[in-house]
Protein backbone atom coordinates (compact mmCIF):
# COMPACT_ATOMS: atom_id res chain seq x y z
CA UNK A 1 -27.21 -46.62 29.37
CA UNK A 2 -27.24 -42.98 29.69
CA UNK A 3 -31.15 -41.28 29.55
CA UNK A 4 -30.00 -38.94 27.08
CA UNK A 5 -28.21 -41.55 24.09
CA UNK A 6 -26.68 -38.76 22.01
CA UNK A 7 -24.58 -36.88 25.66
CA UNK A 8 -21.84 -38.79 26.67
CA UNK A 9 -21.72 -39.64 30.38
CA UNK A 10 -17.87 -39.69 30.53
CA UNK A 11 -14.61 -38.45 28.69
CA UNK A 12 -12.35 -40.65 29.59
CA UNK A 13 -8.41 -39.14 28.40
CA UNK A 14 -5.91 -41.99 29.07
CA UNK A 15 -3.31 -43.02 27.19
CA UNK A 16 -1.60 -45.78 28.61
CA UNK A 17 -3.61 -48.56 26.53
CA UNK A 18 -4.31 -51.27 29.16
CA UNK A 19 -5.95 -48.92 32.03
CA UNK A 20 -7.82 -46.98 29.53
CA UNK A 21 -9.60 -50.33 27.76
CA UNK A 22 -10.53 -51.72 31.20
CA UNK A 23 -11.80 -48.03 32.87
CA UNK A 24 -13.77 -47.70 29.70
CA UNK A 25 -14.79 -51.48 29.68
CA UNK A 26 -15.96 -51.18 33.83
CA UNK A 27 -17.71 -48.36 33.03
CA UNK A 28 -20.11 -48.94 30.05
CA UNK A 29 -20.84 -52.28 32.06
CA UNK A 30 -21.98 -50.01 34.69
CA UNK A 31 -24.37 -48.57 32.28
CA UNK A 32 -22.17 -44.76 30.90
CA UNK A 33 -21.76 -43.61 28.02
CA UNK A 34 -18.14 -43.36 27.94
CA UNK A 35 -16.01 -41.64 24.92
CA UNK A 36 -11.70 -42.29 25.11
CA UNK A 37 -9.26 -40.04 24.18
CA UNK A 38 -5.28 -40.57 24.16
CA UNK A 39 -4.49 -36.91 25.13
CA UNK A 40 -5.14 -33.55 25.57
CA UNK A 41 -5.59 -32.19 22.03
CA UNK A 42 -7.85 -34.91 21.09
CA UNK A 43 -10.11 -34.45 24.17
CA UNK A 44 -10.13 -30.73 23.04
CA UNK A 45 -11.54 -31.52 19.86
CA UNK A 46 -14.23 -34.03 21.18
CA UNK A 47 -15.54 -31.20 23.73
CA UNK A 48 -15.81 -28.74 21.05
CA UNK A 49 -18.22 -31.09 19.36
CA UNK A 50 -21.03 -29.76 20.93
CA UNK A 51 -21.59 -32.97 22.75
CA UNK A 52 -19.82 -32.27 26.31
CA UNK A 53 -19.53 -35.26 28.53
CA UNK A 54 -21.12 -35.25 32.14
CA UNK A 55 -17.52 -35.93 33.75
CA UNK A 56 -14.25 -35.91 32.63
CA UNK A 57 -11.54 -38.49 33.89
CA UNK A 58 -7.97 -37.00 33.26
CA UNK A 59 -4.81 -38.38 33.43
CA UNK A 60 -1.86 -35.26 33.47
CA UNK A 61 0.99 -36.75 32.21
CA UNK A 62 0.46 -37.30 28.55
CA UNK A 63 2.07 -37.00 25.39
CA UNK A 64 0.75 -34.38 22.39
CA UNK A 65 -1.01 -32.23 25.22
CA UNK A 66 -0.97 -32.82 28.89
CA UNK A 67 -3.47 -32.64 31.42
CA UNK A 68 -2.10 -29.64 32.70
CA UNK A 69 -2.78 -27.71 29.74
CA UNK A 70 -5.94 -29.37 28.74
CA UNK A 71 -7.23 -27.99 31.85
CA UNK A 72 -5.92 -25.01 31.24
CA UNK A 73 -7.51 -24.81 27.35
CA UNK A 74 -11.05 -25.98 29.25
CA UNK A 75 -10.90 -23.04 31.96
CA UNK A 76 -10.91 -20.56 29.25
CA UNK A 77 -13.98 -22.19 27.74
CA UNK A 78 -17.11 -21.02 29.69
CA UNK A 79 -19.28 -23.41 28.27
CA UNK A 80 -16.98 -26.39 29.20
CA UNK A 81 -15.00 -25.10 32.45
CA UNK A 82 -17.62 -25.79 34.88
CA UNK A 83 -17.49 -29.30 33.69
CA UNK A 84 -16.48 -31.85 36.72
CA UNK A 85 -12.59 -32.76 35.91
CA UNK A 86 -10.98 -35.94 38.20
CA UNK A 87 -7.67 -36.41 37.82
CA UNK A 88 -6.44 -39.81 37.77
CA UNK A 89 -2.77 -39.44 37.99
CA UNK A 90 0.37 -40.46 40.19
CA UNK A 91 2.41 -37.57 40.21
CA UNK A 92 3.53 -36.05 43.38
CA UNK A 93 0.84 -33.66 45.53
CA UNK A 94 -2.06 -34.46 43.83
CA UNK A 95 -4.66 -33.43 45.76
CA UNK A 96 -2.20 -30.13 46.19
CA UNK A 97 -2.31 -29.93 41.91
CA UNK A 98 -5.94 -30.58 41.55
CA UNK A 99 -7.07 -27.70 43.77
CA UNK A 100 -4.78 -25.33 42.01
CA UNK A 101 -5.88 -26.87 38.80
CA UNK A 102 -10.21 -26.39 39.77
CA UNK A 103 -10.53 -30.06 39.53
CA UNK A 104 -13.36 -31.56 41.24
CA UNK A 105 -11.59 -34.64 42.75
CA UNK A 106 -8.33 -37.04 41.87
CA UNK A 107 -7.12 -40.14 42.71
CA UNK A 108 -3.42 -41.31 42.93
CA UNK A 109 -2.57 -44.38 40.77
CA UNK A 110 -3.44 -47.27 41.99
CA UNK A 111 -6.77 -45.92 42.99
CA UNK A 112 -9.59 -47.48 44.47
CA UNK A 113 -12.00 -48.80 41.48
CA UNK A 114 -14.92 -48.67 43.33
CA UNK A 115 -14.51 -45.09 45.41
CA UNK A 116 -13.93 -44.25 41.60
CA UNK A 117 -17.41 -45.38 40.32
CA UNK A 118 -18.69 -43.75 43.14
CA UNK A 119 -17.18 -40.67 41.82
CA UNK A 120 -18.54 -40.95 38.68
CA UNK A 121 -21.98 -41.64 39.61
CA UNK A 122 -21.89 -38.69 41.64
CA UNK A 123 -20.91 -36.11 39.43
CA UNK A 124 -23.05 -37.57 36.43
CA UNK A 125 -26.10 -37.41 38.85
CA UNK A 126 -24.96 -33.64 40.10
CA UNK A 127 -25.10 -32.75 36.45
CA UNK A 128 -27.63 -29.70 35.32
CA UNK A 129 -28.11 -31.50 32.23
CA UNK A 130 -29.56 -34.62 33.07
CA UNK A 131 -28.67 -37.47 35.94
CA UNK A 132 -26.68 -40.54 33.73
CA UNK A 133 -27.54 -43.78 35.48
CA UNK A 134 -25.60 -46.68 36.35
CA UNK A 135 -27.71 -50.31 36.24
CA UNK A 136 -26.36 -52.35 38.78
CA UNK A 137 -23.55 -50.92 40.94
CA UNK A 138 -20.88 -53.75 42.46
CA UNK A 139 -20.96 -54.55 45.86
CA UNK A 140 -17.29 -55.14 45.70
CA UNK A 141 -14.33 -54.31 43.85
């Protein structure tokens, strides 16, 4: 569980159904925090709760609002645009789109589950506000 119970580790904005439910399954039994969203509007909303998460995980191509212009809504937000953003996406050039986008890392679909954790735990532990922690971390994936 996270150290601080009312920050959320992770914002997890997926909307395909079936990788969203097991992403946020894997990761609260890793110990986060984690808070879903189906798009770019409604992670918008949960950020400007006053709660922001330690590290988001974005997928770009989304109905309602994409992760393009999510991004875009975040940068504008001081507050929220230093936040650590990792795309999780298989469009074309990612890496390419993530620098131009100031995201802090992505991963093409299919990614590697575990470099992903790794990922996680690394930016939650970076974060000014306070490390999250993961209990037991899998050996394998």
């Amino acid at each position: 569980m996270s150290k601080n119970p009312s920050a959320t580790d992770v914002l997890l904005i997926e909307d395909d159904d079936d990788l969203g439910g097991i992403l946020a399954t894997v990761l609260e039994d890793q110990g986060y925090t984690v808070d879903r969203v189906l798009n770019g509007r409604e992670a918008l909303k949960h950020v400007d709760t006053g709660r922001p998460p330690r590290v988001i995980l974005l997928n770009l191509v989304m109905p309602t609002m994409d992760g393009w212009k999510f991004r875009e809504q975040l940068r504008k937000q001081p507050e929220l645009a230093e936040i650590p953003v990792v795309l999780l996406s298989g469009v074309r050039n990612l890496e390419k789109k993530a620098a131009s986008m100031g995201a802090s890392d992505s991963f093409m679909k299919p990614f590697n589950l575990k470099a992903l954790l790794d990922t996680v735990e690394d930016y939650c532990q970076q974060s000014v506000r306070s490390s999250c922690s993961a209990r037991g971390r899998p050996t394998e994936m």
